[in-house]
C-alpha atoms as a PDB file:
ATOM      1  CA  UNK A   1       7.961 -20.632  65.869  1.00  0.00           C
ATOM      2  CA  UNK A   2      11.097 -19.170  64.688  1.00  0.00           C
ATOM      3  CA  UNK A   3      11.572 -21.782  62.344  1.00  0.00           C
ATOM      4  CA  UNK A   4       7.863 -21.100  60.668  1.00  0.00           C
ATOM      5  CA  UNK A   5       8.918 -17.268  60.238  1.00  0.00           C
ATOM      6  CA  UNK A   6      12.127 -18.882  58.115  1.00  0.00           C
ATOM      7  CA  UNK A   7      10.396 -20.810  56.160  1.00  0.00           C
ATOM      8  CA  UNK A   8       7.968 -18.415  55.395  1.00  0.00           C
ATOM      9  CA  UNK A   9      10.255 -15.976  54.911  1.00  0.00           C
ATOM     10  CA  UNK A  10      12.443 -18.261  52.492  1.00  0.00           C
ATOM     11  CA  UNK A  11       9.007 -18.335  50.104  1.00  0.00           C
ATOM     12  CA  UNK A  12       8.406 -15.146  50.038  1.00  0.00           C
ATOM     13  CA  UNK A  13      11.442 -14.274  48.761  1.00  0.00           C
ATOM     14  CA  UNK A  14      11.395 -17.323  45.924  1.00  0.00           C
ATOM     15  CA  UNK A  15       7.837 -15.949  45.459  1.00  0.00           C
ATOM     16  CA  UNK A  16       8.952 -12.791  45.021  1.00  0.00           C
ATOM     17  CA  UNK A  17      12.635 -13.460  42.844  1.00  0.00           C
ATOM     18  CA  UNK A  18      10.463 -15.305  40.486  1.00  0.00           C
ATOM     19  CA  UNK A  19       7.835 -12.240  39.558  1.00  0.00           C
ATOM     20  CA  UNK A  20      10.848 -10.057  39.093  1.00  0.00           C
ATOM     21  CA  UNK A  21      12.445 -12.750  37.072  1.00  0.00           C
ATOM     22  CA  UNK A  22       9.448 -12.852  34.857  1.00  0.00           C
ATOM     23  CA  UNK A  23       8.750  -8.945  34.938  1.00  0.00           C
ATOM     24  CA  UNK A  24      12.614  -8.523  33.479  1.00  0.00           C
ATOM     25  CA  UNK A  25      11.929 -11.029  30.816  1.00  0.00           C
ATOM     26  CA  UNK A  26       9.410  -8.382  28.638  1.00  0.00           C
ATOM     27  CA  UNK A  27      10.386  -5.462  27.022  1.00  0.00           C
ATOM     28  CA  UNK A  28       8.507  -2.346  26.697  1.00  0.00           C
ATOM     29  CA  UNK A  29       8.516  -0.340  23.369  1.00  0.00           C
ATOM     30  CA  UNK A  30       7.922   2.892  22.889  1.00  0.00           C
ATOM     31  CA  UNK A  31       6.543   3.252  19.094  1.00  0.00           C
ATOM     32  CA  UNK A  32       8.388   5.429  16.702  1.00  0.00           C
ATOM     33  CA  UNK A  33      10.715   6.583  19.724  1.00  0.00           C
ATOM     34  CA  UNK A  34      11.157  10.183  20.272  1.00  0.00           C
ATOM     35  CA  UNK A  35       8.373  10.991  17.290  1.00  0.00           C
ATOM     36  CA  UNK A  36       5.759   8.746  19.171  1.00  0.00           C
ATOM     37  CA  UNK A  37       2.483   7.969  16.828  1.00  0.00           C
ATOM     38  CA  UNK A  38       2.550  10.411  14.303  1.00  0.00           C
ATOM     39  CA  UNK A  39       1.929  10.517  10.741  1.00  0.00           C
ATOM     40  CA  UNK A  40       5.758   9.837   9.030  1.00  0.00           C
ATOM     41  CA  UNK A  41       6.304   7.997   5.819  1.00  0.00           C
ATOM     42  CA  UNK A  42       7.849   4.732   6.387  1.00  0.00           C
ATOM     43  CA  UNK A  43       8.981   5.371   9.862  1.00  0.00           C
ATOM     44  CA  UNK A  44       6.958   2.518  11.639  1.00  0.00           C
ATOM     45  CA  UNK A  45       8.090  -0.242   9.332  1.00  0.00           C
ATOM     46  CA  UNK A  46      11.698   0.837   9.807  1.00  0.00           C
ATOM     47  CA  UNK A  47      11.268   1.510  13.374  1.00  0.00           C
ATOM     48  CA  UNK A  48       9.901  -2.321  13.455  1.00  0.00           C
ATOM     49  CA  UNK A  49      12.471  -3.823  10.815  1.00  0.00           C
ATOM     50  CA  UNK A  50      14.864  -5.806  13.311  1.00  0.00           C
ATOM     51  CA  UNK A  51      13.145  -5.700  15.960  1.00  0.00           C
ATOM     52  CA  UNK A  52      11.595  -9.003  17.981  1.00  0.00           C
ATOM     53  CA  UNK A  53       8.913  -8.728  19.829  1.00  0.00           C
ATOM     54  CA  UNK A  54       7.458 -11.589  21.970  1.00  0.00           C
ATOM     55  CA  UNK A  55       4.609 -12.329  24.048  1.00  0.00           C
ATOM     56  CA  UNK A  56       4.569 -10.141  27.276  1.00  0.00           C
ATOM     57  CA  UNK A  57       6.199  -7.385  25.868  1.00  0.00           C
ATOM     58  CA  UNK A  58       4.299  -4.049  25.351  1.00  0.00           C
ATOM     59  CA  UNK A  59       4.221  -1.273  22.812  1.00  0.00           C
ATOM     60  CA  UNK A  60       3.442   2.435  24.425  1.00  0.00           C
ATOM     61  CA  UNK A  61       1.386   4.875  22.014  1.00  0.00           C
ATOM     62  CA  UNK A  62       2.483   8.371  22.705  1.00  0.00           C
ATOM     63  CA  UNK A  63      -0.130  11.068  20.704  1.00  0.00           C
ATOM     64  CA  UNK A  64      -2.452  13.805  20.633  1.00  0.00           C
ATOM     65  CA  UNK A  65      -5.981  12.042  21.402  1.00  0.00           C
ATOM     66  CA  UNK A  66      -7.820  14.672  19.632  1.00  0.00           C
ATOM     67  CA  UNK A  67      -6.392  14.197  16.233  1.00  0.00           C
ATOM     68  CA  UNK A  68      -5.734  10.829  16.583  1.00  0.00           C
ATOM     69  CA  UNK A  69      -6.089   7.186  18.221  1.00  0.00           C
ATOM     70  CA  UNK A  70      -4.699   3.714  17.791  1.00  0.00           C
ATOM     71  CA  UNK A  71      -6.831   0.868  16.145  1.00  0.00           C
ATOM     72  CA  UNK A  72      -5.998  -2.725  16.006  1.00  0.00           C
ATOM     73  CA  UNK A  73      -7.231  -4.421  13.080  1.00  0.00           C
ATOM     74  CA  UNK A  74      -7.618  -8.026  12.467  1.00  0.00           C
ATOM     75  CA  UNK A  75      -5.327  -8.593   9.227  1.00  0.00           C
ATOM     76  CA  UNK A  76      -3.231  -7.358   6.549  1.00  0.00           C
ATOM     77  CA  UNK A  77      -5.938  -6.145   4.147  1.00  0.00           C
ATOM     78  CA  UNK A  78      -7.268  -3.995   6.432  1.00  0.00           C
ATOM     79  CA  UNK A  79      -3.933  -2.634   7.129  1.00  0.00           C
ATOM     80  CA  UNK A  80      -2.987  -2.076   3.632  1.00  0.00           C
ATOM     81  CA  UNK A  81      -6.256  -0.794   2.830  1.00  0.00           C
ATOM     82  CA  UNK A  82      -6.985   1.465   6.069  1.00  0.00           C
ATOM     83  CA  UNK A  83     -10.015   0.184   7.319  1.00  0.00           C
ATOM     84  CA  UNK A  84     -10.764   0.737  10.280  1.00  0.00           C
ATOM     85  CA  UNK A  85     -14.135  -0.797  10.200  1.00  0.00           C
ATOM     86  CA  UNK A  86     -15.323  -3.828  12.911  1.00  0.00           C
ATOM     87  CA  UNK A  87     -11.654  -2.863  14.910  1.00  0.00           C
ATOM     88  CA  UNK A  88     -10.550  -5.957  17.015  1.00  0.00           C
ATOM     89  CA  UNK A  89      -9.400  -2.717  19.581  1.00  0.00           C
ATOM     90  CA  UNK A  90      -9.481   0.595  19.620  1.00  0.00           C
ATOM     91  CA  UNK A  91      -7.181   3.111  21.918  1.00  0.00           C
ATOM     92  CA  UNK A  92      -7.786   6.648  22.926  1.00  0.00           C
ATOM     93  CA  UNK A  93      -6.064   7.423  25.708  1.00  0.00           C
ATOM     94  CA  UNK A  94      -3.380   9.487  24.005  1.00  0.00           C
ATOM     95  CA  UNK A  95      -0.494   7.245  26.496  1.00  0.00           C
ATOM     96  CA  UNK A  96      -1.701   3.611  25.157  1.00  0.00           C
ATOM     97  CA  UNK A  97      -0.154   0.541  26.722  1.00  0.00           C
ATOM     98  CA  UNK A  98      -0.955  -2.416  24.298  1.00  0.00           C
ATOM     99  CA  UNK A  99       0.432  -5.505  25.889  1.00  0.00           C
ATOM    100  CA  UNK A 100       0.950  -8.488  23.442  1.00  0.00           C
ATOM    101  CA  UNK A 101      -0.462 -11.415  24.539  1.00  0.00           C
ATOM    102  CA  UNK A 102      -0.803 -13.554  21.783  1.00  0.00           C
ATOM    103  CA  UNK A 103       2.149 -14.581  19.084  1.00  0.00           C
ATOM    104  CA  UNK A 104       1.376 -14.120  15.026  1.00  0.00           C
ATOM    105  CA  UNK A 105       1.229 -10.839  13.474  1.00  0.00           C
ATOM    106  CA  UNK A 106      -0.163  -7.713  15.227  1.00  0.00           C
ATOM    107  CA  UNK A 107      -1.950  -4.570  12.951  1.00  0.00           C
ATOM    108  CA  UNK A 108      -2.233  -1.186  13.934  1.00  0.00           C
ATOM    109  CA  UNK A 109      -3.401   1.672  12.166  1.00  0.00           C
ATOM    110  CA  UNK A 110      -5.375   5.226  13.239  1.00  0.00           C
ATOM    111  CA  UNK A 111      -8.667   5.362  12.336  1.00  0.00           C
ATOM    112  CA  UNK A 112      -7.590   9.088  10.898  1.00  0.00           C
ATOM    113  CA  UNK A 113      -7.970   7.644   7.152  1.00  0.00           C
ATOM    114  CA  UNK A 114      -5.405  10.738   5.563  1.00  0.00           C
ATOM    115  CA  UNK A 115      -2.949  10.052   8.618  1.00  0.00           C
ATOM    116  CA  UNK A 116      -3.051   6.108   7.984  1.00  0.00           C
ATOM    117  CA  UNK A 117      -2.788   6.654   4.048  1.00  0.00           C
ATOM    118  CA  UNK A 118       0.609   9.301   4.947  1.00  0.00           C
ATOM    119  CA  UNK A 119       2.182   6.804   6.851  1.00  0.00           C
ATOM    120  CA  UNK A 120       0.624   5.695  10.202  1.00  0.00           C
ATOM    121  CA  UNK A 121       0.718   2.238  10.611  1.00  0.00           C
ATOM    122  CA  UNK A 122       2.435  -0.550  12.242  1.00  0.00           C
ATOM    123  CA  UNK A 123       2.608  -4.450  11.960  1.00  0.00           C
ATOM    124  CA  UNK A 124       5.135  -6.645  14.031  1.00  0.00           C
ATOM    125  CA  UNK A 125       5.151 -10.223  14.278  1.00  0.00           C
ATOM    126  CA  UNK A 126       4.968 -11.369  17.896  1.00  0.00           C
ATOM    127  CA  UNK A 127       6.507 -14.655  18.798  1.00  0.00           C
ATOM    128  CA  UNK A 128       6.190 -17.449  21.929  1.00  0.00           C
ATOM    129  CA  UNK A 129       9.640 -17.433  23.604  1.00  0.00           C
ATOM    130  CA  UNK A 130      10.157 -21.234  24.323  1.00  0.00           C
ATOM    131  CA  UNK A 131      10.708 -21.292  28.260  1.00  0.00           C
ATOM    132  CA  UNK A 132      14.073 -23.110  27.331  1.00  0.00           C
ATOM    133  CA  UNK A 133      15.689 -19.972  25.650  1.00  0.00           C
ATOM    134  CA  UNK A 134      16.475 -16.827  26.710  1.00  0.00           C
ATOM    135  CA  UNK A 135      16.281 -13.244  24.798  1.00  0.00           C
ATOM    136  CA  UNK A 136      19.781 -13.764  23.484  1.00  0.00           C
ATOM    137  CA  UNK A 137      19.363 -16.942  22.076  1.00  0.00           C
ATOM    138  CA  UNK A 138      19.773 -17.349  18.127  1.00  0.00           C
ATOM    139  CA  UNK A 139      16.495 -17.466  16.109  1.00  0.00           C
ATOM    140  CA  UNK A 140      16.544 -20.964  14.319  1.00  0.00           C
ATOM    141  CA  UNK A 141      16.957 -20.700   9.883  1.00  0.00           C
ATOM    142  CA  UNK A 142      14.551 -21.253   7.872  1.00  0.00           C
ATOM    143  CA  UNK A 143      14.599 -24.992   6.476  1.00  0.00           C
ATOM    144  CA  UNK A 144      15.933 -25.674   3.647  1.00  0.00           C
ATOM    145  CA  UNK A 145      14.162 -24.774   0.444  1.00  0.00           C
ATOM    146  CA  UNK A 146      13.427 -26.671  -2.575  1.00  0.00           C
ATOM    147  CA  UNK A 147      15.019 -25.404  -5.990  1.00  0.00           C
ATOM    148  CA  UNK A 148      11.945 -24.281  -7.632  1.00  0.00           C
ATOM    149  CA  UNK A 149      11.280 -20.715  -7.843  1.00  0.00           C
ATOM    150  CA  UNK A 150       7.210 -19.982  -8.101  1.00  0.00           C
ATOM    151  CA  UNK A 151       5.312 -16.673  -8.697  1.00  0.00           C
ATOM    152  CA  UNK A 152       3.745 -15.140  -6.136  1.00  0.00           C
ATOM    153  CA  UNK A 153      -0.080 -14.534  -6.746  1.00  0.00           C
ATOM    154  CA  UNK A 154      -0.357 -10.325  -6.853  1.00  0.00           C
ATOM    155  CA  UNK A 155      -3.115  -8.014  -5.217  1.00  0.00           C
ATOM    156  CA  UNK A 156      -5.079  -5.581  -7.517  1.00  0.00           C
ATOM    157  CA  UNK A 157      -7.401  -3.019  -5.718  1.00  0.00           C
ATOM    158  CA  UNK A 158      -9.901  -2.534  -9.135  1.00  0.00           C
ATOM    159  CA  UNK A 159      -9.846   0.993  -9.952  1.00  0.00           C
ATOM    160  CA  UNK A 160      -7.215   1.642  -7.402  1.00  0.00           C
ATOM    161  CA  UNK A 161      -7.895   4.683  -5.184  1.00  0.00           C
ATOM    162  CA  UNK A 162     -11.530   4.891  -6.557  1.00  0.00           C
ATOM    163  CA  UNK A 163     -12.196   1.619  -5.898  1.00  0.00           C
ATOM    164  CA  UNK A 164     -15.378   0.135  -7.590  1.00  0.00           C
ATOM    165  CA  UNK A 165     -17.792   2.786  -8.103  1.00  0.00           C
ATOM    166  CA  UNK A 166     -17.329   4.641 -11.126  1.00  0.00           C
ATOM    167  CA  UNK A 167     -19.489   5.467 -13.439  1.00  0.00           C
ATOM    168  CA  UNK A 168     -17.556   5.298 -16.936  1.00  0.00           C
ATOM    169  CA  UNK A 169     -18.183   3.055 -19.578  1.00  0.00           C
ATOM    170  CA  UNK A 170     -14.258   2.899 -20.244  1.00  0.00           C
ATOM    171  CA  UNK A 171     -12.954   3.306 -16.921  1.00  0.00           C
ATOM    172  CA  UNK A 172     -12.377   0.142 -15.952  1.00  0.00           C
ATOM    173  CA  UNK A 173     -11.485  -1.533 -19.398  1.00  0.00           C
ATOM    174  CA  UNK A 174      -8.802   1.026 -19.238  1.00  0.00           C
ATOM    175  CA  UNK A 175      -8.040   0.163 -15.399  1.00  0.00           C
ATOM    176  CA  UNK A 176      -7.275  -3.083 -17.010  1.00  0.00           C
ATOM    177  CA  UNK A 177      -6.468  -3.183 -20.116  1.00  0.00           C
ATOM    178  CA  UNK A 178      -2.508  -2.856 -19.799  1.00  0.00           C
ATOM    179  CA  UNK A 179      -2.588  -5.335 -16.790  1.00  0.00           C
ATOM    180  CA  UNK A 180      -1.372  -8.997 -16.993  1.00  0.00           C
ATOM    181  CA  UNK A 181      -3.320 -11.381 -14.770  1.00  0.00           C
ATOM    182  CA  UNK A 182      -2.568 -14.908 -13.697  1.00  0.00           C
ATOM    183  CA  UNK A 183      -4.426 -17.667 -12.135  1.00  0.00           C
ATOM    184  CA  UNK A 184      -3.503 -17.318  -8.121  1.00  0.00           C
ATOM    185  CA  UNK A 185      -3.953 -13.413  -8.538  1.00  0.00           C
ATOM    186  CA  UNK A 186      -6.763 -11.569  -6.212  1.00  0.00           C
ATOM    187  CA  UNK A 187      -9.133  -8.821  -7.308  1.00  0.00           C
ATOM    188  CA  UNK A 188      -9.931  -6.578  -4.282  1.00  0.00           C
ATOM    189  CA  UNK A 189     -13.335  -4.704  -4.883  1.00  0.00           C
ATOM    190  CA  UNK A 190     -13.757  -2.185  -2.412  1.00  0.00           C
ATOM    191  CA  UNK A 191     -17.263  -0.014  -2.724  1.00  0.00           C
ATOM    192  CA  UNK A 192     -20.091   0.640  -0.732  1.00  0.00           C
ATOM    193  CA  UNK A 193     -22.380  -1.936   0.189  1.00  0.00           C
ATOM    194  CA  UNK A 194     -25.684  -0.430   0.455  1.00  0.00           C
ATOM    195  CA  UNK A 195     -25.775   1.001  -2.630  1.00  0.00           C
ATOM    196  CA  UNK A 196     -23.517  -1.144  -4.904  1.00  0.00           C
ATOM    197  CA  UNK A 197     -22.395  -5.455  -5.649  1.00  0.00           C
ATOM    198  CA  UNK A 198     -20.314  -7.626  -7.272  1.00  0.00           C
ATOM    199  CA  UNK A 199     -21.307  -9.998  -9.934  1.00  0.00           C
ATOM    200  CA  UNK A 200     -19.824 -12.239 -11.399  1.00  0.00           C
ATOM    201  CA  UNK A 201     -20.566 -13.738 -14.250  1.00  0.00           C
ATOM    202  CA  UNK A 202     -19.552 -16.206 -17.433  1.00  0.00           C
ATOM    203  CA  UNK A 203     -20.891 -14.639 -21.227  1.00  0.00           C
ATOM    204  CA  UNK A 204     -19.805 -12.224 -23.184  1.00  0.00           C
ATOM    205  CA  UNK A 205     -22.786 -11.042 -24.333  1.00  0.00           C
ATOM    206  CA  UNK A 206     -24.822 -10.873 -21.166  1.00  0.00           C
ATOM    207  CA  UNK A 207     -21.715  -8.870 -19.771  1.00  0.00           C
ATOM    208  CA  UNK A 208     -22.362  -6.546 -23.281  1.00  0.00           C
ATOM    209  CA  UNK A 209     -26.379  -5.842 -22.554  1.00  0.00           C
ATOM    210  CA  UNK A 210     -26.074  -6.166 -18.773  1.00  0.00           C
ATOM    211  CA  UNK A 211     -28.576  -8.490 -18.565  1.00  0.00           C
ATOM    212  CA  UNK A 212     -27.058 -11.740 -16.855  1.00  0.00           C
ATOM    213  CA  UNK A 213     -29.482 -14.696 -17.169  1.00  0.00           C
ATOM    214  CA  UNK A 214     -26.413 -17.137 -15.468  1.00  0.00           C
ATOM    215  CA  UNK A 215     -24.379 -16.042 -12.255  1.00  0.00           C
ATOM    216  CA  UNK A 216     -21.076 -17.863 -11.231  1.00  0.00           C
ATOM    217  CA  UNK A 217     -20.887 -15.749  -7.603  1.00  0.00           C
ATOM    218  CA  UNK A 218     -22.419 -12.881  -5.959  1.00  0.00           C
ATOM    219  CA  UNK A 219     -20.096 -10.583  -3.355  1.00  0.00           C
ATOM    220  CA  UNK A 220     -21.966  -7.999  -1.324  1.00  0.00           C
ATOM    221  CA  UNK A 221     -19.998  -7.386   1.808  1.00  0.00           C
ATOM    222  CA  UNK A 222     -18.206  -3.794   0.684  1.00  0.00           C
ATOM    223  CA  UNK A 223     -14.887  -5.480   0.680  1.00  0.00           C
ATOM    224  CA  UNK A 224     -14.785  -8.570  -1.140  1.00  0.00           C
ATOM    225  CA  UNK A 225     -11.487 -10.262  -2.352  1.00  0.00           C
ATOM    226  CA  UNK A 226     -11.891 -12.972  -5.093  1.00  0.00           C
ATOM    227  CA  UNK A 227      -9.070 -14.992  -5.859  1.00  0.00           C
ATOM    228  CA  UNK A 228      -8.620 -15.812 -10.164  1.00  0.00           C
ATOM    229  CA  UNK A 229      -8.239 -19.811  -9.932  1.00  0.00           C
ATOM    230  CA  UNK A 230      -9.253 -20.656 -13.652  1.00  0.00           C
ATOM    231  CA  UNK A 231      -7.597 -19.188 -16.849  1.00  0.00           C
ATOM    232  CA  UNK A 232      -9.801 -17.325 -19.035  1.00  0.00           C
ATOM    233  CA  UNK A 233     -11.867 -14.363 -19.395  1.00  0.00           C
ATOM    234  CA  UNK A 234     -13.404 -13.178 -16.191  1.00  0.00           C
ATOM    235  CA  UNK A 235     -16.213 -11.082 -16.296  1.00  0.00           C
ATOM    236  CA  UNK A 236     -18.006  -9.162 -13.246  1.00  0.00           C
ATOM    237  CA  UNK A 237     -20.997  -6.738 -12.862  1.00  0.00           C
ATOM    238  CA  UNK A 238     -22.729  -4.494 -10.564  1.00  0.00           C
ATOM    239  CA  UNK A 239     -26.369  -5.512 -10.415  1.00  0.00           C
ATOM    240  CA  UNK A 240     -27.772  -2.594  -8.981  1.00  0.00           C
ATOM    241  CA  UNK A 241     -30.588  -0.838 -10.851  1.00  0.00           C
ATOM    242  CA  UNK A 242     -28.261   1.664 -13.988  1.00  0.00           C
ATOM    243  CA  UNK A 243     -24.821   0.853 -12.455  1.00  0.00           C
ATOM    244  CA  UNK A 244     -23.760  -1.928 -15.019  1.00  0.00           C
ATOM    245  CA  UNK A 245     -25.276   0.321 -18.054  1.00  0.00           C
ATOM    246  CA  UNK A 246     -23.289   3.262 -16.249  1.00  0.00           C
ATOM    247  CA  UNK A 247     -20.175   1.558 -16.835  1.00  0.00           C
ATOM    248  CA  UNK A 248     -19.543  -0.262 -13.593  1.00  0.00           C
ATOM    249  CA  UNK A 249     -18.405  -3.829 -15.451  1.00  0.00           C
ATOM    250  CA  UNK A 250     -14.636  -5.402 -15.542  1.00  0.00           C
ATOM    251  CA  UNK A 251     -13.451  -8.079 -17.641  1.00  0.00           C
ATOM    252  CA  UNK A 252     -10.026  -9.410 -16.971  1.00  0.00           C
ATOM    253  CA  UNK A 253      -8.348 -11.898 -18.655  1.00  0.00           C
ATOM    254  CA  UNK A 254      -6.222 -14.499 -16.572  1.00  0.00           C
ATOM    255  CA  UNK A 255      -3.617 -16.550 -17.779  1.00  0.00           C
ATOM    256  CA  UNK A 256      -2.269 -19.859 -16.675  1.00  0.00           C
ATOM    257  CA  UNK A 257       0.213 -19.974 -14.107  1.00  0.00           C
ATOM    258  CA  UNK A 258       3.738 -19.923 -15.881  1.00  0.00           C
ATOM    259  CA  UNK A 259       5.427 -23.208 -14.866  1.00  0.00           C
ATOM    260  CA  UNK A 260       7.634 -23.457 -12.277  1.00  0.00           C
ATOM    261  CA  UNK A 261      11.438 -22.891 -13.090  1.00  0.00           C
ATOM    262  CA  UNK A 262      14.117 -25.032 -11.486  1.00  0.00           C
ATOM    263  CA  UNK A 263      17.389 -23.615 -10.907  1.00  0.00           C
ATOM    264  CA  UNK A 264      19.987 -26.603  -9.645  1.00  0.00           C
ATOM    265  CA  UNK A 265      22.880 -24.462 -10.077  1.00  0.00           C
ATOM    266  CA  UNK A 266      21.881 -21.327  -8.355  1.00  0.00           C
ATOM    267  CA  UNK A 267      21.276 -21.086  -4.879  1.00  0.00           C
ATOM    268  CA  UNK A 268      18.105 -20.151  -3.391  1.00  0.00           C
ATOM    269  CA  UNK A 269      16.597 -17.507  -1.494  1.00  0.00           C
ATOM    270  CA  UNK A 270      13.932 -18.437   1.078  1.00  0.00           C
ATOM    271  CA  UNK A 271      12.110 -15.663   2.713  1.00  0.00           C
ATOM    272  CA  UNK A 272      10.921 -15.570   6.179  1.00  0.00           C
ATOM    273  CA  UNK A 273       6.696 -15.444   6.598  1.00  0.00           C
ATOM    274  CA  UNK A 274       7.974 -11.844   7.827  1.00  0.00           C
ATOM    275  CA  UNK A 275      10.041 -11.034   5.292  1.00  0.00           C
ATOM    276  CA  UNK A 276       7.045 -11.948   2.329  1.00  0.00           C
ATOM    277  CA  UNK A 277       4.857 -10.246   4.280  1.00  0.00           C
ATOM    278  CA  UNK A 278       6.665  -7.132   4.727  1.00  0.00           C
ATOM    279  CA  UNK A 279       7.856  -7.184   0.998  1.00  0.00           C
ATOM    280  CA  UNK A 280       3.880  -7.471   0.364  1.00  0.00           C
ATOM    281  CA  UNK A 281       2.909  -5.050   2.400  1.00  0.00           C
ATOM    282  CA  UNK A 282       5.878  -2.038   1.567  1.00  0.00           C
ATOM    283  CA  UNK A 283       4.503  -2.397  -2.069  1.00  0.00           C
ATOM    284  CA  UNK A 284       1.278  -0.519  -1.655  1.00  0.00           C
ATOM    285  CA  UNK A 285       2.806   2.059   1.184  1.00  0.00           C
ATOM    286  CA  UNK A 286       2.491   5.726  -0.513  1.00  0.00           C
ATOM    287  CA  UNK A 287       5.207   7.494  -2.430  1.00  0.00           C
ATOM    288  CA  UNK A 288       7.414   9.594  -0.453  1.00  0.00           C
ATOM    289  CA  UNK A 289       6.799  13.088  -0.127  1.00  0.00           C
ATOM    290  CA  UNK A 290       9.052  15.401  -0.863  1.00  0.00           C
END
């Protein structure tokens, strides 16, 4: 009998070494420390930078819940662009405790659009900690890179803050007019979808009288993001009844990716996913306030 109570004893306490083993093993963030979830230019992304965050740790949302929330979005556009729409999570507690359970890149933003736009937002890349390594262990380079140094396709949002729904016949040749586009760039058309489209389309003339007879693709979802793959002259329309004659047309030209340069005698500079992503990503944050 006695020797039952040891042994059961003896699991217990393996049983029990091993959850607080595993408990110690997450961290627990508090976001922006001491300011909590507030609306502060650049804070988050510096509050992130250096930071690594794995699966089982948790971020805690500290705020006032009736100015404000926490929204998890599903990817970088709808981070840069505040969107809150179809939220993969939404928080409203005021003392959130977001556990990350699944590696890759993590978006949060308040659904309070002027708060978001000042400031309020937060990515981090969460990682799997292989079972073999502990916390301290040293994160593994990059491989080596090639010696080729390739452009980077750029984002434009057309018409920028005003997105695609003005009603100027100049507006948005002058939007893009002084712009150079290259094949692998995107166009990000942002508008309403119930009242407003994207078309686009492949003659001059029919983009001239509004009156396409030939369509090369049709967008409708509000937030559509077309990528330029051909050089050439790019034209696109709104199709609902007086937009296009109202001035809501863009023609871009797009010009061949510039070949690729090779550099043998300089060394290269490989960036980290994290590192392209948050070089991406800190060039549409908003200018600083002063």
């Amino acid at each position: 009998m006695a020797t039952k109570k040891i042994f059961f004893g003896l699991v217990l306490a393996v049983m029990t070494l091993t959850v607080l083993l595993g408990s110690c093993s997450a961290k627990t963030y508090k976001v922006g420390d001491y300011h909590g979830w507030t609306a502060n230019y650049d804070m988050y992304y510096s509050w992130a930078r250096g930071k690594e965050f794995h699966v089982g740790d948790s971020l805690i949302f500290n705020y006032d819940p009736n100015v404000n929330d926490v929204t998890q979005v599903s990817g970088g556009l709808k981070y840069r662009f505040c969107d809150s729409s179809s939220p993969k999570a939404v928080y409203k507690t005021g003392q959130d405790v977001v556990n990350l359970t699944e590696p890759g890149y993590h978006f949060f933003i308040t659904s309070n659009h002027s708060l978001c736009t000042s400031g309020q937002k937060l990515f981090v890349l969460v990682v799997q900690e292989p079972p073999s390594k502990s916390r301290s262990s040293p994160i593994s380079p990059p491989p080596p890179s090639n010696n080729k140094i390739v452009p980077v396709g750029k984002m434009y949002k057309v018409g920028d803050s005003r997105g695609w729904s003005v009603y100027n016949s100049y507006y948005y040749y002058r939007w893009s007019e002084p712009k150079e586009f290259y094949v692998g760039d995107n166009l990000f058309f942002q508008y309403n979808k119930d009242l407003n489209d994207v078309i686009e389309i492949s003659d001059e003339l029919e983009f001239r009288s509004c009156e396409p007879t030939s369509r090369v693709a049709e967008y409708k979802t509000g937030h559509d993001l077309i990528k330029l793959t051909k050089p050439g002259v790019h034209y696109f329309i709104s199709l609902k009844t007086g937009l296009c004659q109202a001035g809501l047309k863009l023609k871009v030209t797009v010009r061949p990716l510039p070949q690729a340069v090779t550099s043998p005698n300089v060394p290269t500079i490989r960036l980290s996913p994290i590192e392209r992503l948050n070089r991406w990503l800190r060039s549409f944050r908003p200018p600083p306030h002063h």
